[in-house]
Protein backbone atom coordinates (compact mmCIF):
# COMPACT_ATOMS: atom_id res chain seq x y z
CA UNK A 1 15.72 16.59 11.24
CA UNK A 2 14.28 17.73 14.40
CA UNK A 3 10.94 17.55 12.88
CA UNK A 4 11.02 13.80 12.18
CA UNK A 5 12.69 13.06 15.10
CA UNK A 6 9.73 15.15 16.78
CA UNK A 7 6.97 12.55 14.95
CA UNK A 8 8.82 9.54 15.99
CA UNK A 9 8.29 10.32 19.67
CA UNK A 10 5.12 11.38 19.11
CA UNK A 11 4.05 8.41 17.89
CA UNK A 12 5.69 6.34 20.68
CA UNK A 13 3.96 8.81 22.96
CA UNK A 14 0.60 7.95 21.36
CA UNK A 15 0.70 4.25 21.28
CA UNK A 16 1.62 4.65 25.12
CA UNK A 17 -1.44 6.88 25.53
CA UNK A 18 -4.15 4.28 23.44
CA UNK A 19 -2.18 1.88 25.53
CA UNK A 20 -2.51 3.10 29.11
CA UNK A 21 -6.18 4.13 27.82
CA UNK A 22 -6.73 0.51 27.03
CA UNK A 23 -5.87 -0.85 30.56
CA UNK A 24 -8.39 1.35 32.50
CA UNK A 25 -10.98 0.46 30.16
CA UNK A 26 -12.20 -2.73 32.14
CA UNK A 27 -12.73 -0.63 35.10
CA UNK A 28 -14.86 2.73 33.29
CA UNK A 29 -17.11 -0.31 31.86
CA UNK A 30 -17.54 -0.97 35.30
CA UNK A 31 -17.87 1.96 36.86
CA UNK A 32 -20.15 3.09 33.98
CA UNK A 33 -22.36 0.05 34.62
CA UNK A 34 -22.67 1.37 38.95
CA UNK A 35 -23.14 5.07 37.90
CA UNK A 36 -26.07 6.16 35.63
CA UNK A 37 -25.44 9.79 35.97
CA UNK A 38 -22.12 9.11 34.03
CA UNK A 39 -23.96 7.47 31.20
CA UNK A 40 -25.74 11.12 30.84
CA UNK A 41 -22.83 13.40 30.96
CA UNK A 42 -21.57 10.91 28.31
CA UNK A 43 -24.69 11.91 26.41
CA UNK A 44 -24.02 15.61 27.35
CA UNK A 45 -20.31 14.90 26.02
CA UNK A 46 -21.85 13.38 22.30
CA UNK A 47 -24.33 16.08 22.39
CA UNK A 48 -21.80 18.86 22.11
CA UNK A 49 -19.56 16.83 19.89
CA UNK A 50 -22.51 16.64 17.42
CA UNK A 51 -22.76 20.59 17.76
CA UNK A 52 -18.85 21.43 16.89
CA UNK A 53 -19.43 19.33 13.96
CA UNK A 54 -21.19 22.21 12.11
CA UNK A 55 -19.52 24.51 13.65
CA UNK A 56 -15.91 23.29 13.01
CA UNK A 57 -17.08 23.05 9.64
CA UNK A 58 -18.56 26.70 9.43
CA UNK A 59 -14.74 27.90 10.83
CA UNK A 60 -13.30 25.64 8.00
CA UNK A 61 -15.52 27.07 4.97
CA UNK A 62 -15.12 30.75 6.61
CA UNK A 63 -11.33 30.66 7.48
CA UNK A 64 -10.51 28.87 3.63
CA UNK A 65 -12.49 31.78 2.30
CA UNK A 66 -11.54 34.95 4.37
CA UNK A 67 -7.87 33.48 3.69
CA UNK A 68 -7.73 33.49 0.03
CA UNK A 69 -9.87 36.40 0.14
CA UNK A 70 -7.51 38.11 1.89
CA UNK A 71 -4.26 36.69 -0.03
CA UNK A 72 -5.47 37.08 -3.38
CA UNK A 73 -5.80 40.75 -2.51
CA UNK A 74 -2.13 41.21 -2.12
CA UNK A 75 0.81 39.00 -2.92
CA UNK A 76 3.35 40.17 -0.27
CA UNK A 77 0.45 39.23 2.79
CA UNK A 78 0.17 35.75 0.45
CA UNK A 79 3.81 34.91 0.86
CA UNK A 80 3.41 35.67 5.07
CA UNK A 81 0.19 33.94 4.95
CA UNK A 82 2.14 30.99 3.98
CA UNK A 83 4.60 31.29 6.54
CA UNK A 84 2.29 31.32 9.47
CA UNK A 85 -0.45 29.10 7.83
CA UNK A 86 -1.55 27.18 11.13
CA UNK A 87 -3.07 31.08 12.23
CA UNK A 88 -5.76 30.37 9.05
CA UNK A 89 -7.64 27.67 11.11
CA UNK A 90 -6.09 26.00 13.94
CA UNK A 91 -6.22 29.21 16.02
CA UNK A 92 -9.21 29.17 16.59
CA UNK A 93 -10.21 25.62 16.23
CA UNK A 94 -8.06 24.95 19.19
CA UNK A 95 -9.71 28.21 21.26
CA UNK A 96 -12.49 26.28 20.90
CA UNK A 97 -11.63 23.21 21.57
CA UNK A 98 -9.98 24.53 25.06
CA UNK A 99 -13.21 26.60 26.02
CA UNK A 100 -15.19 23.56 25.57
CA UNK A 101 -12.83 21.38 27.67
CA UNK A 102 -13.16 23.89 30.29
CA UNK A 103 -16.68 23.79 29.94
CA UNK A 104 -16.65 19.86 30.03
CA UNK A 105 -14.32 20.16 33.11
CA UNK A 106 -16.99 21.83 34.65
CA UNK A 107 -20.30 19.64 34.32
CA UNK A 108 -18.05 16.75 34.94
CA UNK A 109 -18.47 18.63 39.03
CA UNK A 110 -22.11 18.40 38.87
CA UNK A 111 -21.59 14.37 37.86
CA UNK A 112 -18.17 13.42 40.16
CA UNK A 113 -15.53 15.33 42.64
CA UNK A 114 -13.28 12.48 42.39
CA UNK A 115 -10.26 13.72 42.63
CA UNK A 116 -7.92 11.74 40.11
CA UNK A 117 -10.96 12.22 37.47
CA UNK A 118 -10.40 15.83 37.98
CA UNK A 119 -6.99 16.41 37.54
CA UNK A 120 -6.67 13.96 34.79
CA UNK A 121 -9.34 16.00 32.78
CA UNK A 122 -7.58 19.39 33.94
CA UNK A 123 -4.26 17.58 32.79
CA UNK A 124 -5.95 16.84 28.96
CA UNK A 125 -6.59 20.95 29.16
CA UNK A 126 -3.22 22.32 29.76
CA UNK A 127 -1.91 19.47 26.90
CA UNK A 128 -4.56 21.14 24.20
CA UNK A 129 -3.43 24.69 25.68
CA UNK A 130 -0.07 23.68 25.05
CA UNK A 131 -0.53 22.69 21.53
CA UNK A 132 -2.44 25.80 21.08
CA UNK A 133 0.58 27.67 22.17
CA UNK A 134 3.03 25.58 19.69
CA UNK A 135 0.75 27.31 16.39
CA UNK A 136 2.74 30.75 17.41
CA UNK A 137 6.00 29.34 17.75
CA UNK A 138 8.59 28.30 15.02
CA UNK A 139 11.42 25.43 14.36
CA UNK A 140 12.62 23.50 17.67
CA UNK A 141 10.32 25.37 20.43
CA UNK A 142 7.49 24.17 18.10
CA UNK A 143 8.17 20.78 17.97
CA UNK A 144 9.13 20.53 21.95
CA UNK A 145 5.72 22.52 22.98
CA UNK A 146 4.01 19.75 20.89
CA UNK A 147 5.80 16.89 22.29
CA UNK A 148 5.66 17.90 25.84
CA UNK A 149 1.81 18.65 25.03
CA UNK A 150 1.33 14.58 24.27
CA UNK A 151 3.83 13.92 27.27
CA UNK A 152 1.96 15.81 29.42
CA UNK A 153 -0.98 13.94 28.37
CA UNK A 154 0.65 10.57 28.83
CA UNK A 155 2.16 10.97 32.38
CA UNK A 156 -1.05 12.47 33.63
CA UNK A 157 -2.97 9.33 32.43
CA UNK A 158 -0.32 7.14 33.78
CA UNK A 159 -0.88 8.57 37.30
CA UNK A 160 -3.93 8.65 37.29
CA UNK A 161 -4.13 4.55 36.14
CA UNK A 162 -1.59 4.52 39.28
CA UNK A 163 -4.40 6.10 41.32
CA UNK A 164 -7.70 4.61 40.36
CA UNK A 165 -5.37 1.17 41.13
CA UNK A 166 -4.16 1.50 44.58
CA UNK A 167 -7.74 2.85 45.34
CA UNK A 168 -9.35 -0.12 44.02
CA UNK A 169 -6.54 -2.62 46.05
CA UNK A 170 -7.23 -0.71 49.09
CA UNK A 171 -11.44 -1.18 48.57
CA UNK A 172 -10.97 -4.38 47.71
């Protein structure tokens, strides 16, 4: 029950996100159109998309076959293996996935120090750590570290739309 209740608000908590998302995207194409170095750290940003591909799909093949190497070689580590099955992949998908944020986070400096931009891409970290965190827990604590993960994510967009507004009323 907790579960379902669990993907109910997150999928209120997503539509809010695509939704906030949606009402700053008049001003990025803006901005985007003033500031060319933006347009390349977007290129940086599809660049090392295009790497994880292959290597998200390396982790895949290689965690799928160390896995049922390793469960086929005894039944009782099968039966745990089952138990704690988001350890098989997501582990380290989502190491990964943080380290690169971090390392996004970081040539975003070389391209903008605006402030709100910073903290809202610090804020998208801590959500993926905390979903990272909810693979190693179990039942309710699961389900809340996941949902206050997407939360997280929504209220730090929301402020930061709050932001970027009263700084473009007060330039205008």
């Amino acid at each position: 029950m907790c579960d379902l209740a669990a993907i109910i608000i997150l999928f209120i908590l997503i539509y809010y996100f695509y939704k906030l998302n949606d009402e700053n995207e008049l001003a990025r194409k803006t901005e985007l159109e003033l500031q060319p170095e933006i347009i390349s750290f977007i290129k940086l940003k599809k660049n090392i998309a295009t790497i994880l591909v292959p290597i998200f799909l390396i982790l895949a093949v290689y965690s799928l076959t160390n896995w049922l190497i390793e469960s086929f070689a005894s039944i009782g580590q099968f039966v745990y293996d089952l138990k704690d099955i988001n350890k098989i992949f997501f582990d380290d998908f989502f190491t990964i996935l943080i380290l690169v944020d971090v390392l996004l986070l970081l040539f975003s400096f070389l391209h903008s120090d605006n402030f709100s931009k910073v903290i809202r891409n610090s804020g998208f970290i801590i959500s993926t750590i905390l979903l990272k965190l909810s693979f190693g827990t179990e039942g309710i604590l699961n389900s809340f570290l996941i949902v206050c993960a997407v939360l997280f994510g929504v209220i730090i967009l929301k402020i930061h739309n709050l932001y970027e507004k009263k700084i473009e009323i007060k330039n205008s």
